[in-house]
N, C-alpha and C. Protein backbone atom coordinates (compact mmCIF):
# COMPACT_ATOMS: atom_id res chain seq x y z
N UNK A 1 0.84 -1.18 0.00
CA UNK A 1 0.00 0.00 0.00
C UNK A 1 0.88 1.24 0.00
N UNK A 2 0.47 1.97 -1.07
CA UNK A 2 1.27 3.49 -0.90
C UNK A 2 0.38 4.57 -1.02
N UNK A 3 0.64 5.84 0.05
CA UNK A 3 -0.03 7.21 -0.55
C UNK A 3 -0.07 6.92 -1.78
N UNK A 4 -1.21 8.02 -1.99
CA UNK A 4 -1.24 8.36 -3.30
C UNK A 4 -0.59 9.73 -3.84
N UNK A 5 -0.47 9.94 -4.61
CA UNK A 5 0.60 11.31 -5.06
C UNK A 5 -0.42 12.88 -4.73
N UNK A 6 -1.51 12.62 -4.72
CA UNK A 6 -2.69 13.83 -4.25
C UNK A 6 -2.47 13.69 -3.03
N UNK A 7 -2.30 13.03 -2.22
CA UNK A 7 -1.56 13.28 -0.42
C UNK A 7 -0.86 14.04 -0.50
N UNK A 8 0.54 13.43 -1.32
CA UNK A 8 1.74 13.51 -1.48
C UNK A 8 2.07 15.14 -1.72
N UNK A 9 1.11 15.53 -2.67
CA UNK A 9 1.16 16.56 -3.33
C UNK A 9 0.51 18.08 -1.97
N UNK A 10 -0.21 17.31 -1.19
CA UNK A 10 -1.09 18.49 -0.46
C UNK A 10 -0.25 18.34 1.22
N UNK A 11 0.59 17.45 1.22
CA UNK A 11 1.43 17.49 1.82
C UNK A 11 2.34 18.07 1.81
N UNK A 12 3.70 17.92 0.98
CA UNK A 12 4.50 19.06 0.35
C UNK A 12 3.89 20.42 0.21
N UNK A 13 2.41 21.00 -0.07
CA UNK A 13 1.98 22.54 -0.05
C UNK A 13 2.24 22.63 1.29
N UNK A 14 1.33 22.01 2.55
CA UNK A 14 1.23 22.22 3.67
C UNK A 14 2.53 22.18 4.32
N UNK A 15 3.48 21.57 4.03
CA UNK A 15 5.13 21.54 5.35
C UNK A 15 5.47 22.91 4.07
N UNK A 16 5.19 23.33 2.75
CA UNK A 16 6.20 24.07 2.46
C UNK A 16 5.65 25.54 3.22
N UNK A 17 3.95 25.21 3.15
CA UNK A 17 3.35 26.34 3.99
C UNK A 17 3.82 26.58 5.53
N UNK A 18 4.32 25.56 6.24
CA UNK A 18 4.53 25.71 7.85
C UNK A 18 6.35 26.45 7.81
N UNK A 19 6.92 25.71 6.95
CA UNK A 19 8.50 26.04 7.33
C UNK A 19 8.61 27.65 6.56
N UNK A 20 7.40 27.88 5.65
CA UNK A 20 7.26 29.35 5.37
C UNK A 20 7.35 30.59 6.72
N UNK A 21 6.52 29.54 7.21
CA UNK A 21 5.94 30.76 8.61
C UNK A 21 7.22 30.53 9.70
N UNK A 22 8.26 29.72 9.53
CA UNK A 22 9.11 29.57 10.78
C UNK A 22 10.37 30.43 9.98
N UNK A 23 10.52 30.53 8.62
CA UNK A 23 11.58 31.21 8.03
C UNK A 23 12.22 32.39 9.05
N UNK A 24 11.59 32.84 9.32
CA UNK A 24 11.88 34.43 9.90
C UNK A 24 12.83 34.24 11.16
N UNK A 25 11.78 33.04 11.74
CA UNK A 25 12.66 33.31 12.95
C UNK A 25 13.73 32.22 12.61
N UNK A 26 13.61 31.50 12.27
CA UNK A 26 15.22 30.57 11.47
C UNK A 26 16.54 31.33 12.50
N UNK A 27 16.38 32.60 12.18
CA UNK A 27 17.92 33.46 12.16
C UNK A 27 18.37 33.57 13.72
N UNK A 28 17.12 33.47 14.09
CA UNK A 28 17.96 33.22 15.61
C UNK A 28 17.31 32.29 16.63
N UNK A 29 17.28 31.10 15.29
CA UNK A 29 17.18 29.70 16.22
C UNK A 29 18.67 29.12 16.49
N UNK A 30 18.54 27.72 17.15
CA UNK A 30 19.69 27.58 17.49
C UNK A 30 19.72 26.19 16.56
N UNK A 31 20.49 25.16 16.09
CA UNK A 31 19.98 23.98 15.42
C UNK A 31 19.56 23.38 15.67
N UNK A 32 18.87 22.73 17.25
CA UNK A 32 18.22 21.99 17.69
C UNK A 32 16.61 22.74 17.26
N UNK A 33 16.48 23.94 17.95
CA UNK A 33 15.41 24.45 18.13
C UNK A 33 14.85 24.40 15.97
N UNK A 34 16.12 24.42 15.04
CA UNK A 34 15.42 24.47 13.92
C UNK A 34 14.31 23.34 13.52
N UNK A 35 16.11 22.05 14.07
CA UNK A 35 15.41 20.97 13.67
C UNK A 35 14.02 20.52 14.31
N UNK A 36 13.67 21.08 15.84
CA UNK A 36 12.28 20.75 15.83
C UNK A 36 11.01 21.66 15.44
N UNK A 37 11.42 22.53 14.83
CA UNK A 37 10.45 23.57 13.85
C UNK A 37 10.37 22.69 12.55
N UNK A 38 11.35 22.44 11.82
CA UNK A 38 11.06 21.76 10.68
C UNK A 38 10.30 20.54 11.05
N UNK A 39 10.66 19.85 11.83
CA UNK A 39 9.84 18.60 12.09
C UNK A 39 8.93 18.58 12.61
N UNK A 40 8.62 19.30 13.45
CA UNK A 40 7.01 20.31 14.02
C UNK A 40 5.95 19.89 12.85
N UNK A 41 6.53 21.19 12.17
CA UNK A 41 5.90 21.81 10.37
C UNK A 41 5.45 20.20 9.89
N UNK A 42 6.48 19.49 9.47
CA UNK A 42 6.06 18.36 8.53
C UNK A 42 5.26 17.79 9.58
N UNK A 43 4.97 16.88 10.77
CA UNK A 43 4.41 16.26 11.30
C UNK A 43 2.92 16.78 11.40
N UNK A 44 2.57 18.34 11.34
CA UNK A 44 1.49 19.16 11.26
C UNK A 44 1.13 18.98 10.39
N UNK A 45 1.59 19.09 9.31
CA UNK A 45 1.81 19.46 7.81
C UNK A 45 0.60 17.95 7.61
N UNK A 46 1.18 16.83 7.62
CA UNK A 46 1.13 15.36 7.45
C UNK A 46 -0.26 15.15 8.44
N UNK A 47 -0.12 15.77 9.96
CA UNK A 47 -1.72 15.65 10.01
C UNK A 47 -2.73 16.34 9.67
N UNK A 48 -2.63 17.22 8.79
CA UNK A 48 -3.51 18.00 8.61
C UNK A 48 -3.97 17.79 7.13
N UNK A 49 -2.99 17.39 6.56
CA UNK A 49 -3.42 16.52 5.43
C UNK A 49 -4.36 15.25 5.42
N UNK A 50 -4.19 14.56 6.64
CA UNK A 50 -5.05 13.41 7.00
C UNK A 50 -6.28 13.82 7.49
N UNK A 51 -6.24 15.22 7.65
CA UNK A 51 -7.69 16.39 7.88
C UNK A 51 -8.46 15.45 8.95
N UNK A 52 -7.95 15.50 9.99
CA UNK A 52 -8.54 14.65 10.79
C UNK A 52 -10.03 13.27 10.63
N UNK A 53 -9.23 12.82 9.91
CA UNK A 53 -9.98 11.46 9.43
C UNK A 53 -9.23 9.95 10.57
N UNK A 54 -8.37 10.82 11.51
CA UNK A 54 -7.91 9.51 12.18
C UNK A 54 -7.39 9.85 12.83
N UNK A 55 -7.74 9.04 14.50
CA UNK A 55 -7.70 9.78 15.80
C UNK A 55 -5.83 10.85 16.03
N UNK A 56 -5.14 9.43 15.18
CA UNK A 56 -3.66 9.94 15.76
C UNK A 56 -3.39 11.54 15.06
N UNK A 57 -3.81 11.53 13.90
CA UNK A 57 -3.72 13.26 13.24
C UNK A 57 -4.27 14.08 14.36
N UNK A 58 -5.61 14.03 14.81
CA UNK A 58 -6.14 15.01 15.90
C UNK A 58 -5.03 14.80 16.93
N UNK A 59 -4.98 13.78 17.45
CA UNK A 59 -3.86 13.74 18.51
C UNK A 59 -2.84 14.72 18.37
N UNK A 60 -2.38 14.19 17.42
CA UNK A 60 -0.65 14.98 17.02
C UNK A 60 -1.24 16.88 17.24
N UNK A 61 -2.10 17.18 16.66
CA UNK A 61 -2.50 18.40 15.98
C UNK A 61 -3.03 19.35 17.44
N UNK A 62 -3.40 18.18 18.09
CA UNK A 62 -3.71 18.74 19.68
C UNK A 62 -3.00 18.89 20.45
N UNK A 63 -1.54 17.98 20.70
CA UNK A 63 -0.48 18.31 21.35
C UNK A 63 0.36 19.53 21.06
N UNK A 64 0.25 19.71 19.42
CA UNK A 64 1.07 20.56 18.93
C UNK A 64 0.79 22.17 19.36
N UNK A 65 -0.90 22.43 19.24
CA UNK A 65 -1.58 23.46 19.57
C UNK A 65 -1.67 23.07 20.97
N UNK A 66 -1.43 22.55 21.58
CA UNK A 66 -1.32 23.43 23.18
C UNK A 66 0.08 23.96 23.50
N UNK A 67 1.18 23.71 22.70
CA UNK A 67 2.34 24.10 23.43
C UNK A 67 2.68 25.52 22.70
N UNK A 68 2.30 26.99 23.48
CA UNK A 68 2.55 28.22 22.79
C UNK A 68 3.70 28.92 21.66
N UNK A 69 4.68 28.10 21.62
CA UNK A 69 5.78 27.43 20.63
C UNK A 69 5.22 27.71 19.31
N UNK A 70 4.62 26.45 19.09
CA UNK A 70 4.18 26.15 18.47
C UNK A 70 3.13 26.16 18.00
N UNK A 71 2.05 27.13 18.25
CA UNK A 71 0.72 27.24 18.07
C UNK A 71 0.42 28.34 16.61
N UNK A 72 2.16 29.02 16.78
CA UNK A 72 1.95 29.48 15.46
C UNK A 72 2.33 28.97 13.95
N UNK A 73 2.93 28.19 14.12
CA UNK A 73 3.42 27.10 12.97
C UNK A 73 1.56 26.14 12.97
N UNK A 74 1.30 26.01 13.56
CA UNK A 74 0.04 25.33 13.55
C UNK A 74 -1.12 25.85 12.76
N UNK A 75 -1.13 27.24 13.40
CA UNK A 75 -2.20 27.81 12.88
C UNK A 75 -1.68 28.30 11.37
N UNK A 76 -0.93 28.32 11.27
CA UNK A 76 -0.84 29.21 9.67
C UNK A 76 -0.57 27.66 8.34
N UNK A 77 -0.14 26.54 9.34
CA UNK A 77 -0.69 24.97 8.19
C UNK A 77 -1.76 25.19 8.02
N UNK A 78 -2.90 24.90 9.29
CA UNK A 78 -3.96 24.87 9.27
C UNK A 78 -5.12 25.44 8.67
N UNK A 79 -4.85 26.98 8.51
CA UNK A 79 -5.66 28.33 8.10
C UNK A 79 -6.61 28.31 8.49
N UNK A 80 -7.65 28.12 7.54
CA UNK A 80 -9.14 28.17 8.40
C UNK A 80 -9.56 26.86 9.23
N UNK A 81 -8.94 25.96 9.10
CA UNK A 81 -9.09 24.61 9.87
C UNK A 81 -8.74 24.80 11.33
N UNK A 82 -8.04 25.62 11.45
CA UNK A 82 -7.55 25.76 12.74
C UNK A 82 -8.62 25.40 13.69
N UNK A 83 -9.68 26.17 14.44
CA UNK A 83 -10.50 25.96 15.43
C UNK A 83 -11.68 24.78 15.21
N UNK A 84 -11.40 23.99 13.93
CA UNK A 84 -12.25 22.98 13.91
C UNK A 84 -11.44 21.66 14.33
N UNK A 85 -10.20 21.77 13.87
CA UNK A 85 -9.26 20.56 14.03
C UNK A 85 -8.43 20.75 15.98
N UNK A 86 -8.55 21.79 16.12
CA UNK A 86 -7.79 21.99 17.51
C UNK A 86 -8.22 21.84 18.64
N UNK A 87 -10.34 22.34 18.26
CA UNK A 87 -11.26 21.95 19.57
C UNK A 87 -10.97 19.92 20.03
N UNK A 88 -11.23 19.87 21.53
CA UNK A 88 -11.40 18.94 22.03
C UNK A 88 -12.88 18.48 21.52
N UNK A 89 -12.12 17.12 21.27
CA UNK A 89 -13.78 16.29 20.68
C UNK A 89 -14.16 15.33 22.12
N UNK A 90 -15.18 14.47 21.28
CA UNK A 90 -15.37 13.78 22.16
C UNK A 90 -14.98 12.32 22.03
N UNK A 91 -14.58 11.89 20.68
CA UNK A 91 -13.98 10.69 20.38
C UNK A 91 -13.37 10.25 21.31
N UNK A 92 -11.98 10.86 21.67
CA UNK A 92 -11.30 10.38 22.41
C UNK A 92 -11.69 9.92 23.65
N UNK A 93 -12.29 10.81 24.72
CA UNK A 93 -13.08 10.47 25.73
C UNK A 93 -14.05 8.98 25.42
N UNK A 94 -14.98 9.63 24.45
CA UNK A 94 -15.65 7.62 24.40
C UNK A 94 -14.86 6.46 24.20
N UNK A 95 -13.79 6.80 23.65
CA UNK A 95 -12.57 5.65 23.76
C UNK A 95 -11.73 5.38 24.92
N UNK A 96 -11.70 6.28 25.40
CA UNK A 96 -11.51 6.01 27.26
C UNK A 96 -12.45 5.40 27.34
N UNK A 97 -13.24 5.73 28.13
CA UNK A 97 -14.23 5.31 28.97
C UNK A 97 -14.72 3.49 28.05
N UNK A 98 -14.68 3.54 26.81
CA UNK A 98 -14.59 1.93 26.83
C UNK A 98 -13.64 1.03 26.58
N UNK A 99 -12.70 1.65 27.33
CA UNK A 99 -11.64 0.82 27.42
C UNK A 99 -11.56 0.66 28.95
N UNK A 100 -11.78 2.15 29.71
CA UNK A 100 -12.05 1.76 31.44
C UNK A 100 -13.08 0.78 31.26
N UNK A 101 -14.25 1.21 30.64
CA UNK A 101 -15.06 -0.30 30.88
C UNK A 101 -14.95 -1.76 30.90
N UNK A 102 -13.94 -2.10 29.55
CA UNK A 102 -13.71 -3.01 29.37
C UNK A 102 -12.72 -4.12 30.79
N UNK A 103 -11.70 -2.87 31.31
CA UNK A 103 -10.70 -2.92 32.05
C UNK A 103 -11.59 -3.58 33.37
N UNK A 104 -12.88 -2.68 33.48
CA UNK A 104 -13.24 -3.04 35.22
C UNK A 104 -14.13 -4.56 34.90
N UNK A 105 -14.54 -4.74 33.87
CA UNK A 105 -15.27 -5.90 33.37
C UNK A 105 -14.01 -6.83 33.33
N UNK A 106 -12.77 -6.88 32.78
CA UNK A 106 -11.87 -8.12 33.09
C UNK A 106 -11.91 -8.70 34.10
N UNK A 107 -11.40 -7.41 35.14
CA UNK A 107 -11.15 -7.58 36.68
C UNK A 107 -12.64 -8.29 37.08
N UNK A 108 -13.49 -8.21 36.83
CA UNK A 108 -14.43 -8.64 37.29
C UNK A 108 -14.58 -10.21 36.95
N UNK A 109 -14.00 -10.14 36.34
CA UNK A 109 -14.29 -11.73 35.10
C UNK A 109 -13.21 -12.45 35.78
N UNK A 110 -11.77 -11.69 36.25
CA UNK A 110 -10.55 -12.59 36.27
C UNK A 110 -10.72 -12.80 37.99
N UNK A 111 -11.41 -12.69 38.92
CA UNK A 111 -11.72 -12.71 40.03
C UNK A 111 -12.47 -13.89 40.18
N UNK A 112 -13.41 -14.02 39.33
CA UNK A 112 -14.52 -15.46 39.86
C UNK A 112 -13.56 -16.62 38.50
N UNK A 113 -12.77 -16.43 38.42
CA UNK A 113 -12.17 -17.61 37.38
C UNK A 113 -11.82 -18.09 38.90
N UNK A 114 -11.05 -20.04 38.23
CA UNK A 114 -10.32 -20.32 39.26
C UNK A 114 -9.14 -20.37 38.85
N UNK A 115 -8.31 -20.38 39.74
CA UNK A 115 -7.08 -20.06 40.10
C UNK A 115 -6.48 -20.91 38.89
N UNK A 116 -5.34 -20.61 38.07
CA UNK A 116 -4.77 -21.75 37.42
C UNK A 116 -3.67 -22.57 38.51
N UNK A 117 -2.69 -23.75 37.65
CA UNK A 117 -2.02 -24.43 38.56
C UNK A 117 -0.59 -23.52 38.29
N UNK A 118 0.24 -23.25 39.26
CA UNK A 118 1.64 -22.88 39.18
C UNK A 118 2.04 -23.06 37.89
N UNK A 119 1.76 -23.96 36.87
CA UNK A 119 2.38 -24.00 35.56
C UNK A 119 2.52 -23.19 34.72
N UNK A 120 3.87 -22.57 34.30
CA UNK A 120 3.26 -21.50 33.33
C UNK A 120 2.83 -22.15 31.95
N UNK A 121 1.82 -21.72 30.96
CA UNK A 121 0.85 -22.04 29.69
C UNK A 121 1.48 -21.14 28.85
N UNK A 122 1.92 -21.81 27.70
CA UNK A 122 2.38 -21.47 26.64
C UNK A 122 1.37 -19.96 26.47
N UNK A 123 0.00 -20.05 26.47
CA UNK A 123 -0.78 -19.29 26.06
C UNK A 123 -0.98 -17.73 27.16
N UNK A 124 -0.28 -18.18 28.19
CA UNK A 124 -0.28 -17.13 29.32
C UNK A 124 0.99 -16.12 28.82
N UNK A 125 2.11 -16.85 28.40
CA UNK A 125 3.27 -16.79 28.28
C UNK A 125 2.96 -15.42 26.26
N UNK A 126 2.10 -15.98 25.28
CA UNK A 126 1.64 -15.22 24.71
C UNK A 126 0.86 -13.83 24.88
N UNK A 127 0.03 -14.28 26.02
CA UNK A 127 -0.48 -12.86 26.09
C UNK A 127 0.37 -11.79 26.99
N UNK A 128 1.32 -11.99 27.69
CA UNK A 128 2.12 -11.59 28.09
C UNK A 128 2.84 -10.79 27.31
N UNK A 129 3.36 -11.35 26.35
CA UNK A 129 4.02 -10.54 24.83
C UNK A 129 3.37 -9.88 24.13
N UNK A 130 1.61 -10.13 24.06
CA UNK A 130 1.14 -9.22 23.27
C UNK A 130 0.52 -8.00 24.27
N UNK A 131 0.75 -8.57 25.54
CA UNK A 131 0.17 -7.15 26.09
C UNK A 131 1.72 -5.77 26.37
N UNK A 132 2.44 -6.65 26.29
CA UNK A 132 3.65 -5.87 26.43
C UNK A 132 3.88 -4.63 25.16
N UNK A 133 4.10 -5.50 24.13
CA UNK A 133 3.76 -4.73 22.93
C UNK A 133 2.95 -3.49 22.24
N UNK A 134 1.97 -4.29 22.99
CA UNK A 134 0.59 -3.39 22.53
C UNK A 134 0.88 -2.11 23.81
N UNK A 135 1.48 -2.08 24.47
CA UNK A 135 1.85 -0.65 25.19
C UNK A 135 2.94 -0.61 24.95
N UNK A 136 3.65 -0.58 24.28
CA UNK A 136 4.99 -0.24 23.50
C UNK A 136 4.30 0.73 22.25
N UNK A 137 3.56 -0.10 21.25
CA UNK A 137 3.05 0.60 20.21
C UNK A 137 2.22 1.81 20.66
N UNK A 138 0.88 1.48 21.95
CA UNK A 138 0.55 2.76 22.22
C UNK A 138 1.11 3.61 22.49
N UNK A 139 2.46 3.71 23.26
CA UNK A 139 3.25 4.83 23.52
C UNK A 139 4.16 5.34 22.20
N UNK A 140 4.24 4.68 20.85
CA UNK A 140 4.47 5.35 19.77
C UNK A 140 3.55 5.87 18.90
N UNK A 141 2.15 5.69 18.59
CA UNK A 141 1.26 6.51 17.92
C UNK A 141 0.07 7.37 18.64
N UNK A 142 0.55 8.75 18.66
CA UNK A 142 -0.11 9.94 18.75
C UNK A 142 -1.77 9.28 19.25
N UNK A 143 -1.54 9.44 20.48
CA UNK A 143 -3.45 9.04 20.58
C UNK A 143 -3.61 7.98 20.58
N UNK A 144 -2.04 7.05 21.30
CA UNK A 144 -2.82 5.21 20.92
C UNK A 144 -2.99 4.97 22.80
N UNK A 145 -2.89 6.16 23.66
CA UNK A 145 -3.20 5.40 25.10
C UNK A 145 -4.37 5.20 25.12
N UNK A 146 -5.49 5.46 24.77
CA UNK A 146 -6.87 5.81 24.38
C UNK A 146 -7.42 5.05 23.54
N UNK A 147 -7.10 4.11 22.75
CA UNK A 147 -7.23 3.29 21.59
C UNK A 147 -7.39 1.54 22.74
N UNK A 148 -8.66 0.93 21.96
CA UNK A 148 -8.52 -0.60 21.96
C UNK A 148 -7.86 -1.02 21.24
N UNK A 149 -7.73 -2.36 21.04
CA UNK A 149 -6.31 -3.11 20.36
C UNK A 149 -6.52 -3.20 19.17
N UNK A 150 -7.89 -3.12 18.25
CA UNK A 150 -8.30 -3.14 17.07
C UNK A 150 -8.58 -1.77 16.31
N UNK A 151 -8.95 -0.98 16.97
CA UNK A 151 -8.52 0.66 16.63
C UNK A 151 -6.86 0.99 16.62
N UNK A 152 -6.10 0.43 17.41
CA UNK A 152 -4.90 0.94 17.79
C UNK A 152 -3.91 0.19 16.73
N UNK A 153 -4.55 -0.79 16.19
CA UNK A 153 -3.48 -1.45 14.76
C UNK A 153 -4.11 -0.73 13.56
N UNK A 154 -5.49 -0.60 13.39
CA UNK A 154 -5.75 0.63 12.49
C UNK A 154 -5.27 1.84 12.21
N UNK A 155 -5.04 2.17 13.12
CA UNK A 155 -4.21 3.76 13.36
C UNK A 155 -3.26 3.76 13.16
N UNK A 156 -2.38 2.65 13.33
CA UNK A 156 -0.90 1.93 13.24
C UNK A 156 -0.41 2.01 11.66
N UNK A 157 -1.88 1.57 11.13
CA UNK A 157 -1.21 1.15 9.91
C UNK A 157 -1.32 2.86 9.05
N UNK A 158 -2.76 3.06 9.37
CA UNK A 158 -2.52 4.49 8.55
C UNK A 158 -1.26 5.21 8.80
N UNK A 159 -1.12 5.48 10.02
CA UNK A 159 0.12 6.08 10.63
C UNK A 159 1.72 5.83 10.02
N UNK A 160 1.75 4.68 9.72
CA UNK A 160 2.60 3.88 8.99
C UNK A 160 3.19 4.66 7.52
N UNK A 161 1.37 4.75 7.21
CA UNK A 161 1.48 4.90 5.51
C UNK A 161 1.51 6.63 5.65
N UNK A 162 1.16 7.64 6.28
CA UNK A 162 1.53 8.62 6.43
C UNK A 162 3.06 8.99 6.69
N UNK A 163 3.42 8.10 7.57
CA UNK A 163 4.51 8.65 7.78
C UNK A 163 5.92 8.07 6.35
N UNK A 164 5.37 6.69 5.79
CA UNK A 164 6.03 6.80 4.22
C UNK A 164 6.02 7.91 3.38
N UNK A 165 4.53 8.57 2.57
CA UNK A 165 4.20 9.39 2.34
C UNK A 165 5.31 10.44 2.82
N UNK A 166 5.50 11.09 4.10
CA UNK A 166 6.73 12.45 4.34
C UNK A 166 7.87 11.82 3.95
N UNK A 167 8.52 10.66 4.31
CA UNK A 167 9.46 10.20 4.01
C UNK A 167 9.92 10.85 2.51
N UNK A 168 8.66 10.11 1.60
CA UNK A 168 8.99 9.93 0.19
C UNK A 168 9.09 11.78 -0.40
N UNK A 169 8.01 12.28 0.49
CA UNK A 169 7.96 13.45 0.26
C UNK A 169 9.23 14.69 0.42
N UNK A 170 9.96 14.29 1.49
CA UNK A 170 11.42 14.77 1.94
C UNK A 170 12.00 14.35 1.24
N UNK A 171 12.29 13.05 0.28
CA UNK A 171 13.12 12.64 -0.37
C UNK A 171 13.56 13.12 -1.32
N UNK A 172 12.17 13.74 -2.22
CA UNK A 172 11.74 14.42 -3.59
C UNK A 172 12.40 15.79 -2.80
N UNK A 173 12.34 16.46 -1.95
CA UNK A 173 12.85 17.84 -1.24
C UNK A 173 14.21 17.77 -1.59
N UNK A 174 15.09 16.29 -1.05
CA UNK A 174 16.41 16.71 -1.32
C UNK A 174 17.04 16.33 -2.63
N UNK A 175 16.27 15.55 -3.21
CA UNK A 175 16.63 15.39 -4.69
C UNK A 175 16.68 16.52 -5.47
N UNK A 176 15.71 17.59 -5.05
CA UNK A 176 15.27 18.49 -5.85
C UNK A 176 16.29 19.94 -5.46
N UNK A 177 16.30 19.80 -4.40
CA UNK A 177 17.59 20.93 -3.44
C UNK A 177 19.32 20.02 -4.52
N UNK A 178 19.27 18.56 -4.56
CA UNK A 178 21.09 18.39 -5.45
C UNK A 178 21.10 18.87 -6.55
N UNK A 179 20.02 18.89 -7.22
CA UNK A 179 19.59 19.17 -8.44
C UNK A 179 20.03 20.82 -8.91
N UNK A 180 20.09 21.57 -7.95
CA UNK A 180 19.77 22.77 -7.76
C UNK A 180 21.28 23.17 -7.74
N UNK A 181 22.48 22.70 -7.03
CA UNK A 181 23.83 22.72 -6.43
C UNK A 181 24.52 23.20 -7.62
């Protein structure tokens, strides 16, 4: 599966639109502080292209707009999207709350089981690994603490293919910058 080049394409407008608005102050950043303006920009850039069609774009787009930093690189990707993509929804919240649900319903379930025997089960020994994981991955995609395990590989994968998409998109940036030399 690959973006398609109309991503591709409204992607590249949007990071060339964000690193527009950070130009200025460029001159008296320091190189750390650039490199996380440029990478700010594209990561904005990239969710805002995904125009919030998927929780981790809002995520990203919500962390970004609360930190005063950065709220102006945000708003000038964004333009008029700004106060539609930045308000708190309620998605996220209903995805809490059924995942607390789910959580107090285990406990409830794993209480009247009986006890297994001291042996450890191949199959105990599996879910062990997949629960490990699966909070490994939530702590890498934008908005996956909040996510069940079947939303949270969905998001995974878009996330995936977005973040190819900048890849390919930066690539074409520096091909096009040797070209130039």
């Amino acid at each position: 599966m690959r973006a398609s080049s109309t991503f591709k394409k409204e992607l590249l407008k949007r990071w060339v639109k964000g690193l527009q608005s950070c130009v200025s102050s460029f001159k008296d950043l320091s190189f750390l502080e650039r490199k996380k303006a440029i990478k700010l920009s594209a990561d904005v850039a990239m969710a805002s292209t995904r125009g919030g069609k998927s929780c981790w774009s809002c995520a990203l787009i919500s962390n970004a707009s609360k930190k005063e930093e950065s709220k102006i690189i945000v708003r000038n990707i964004l333009g008029s999207e700004f106060e539609k993509l930045t308000k708190p929804s309620m998605g996220a919240f209903m995805s809490y709350k059924r995942v607390r649900s789910r959580n107090i319903l285990r406990r409830s379930y794993s209480s009247c089981r009986k006890i297994a025997p001291k042996k450890v089960q191949a199959s105990s020994i599996g879910k062990r690994l997949v629960r490990k994981r699966t909070k490994v991955l939530r702590g890498l995609i934008p908005g996956g603490e909040s996510m069940d395990g079947f939303s949270l590989l969905e998001e995974t994968l878009d996330y995936i293919l977005s973040l190819r998409a900048q890849v390919d998109v930066m690539q074409c940036l520096i091909d096009a910058s040797e070209l130039l030399k």
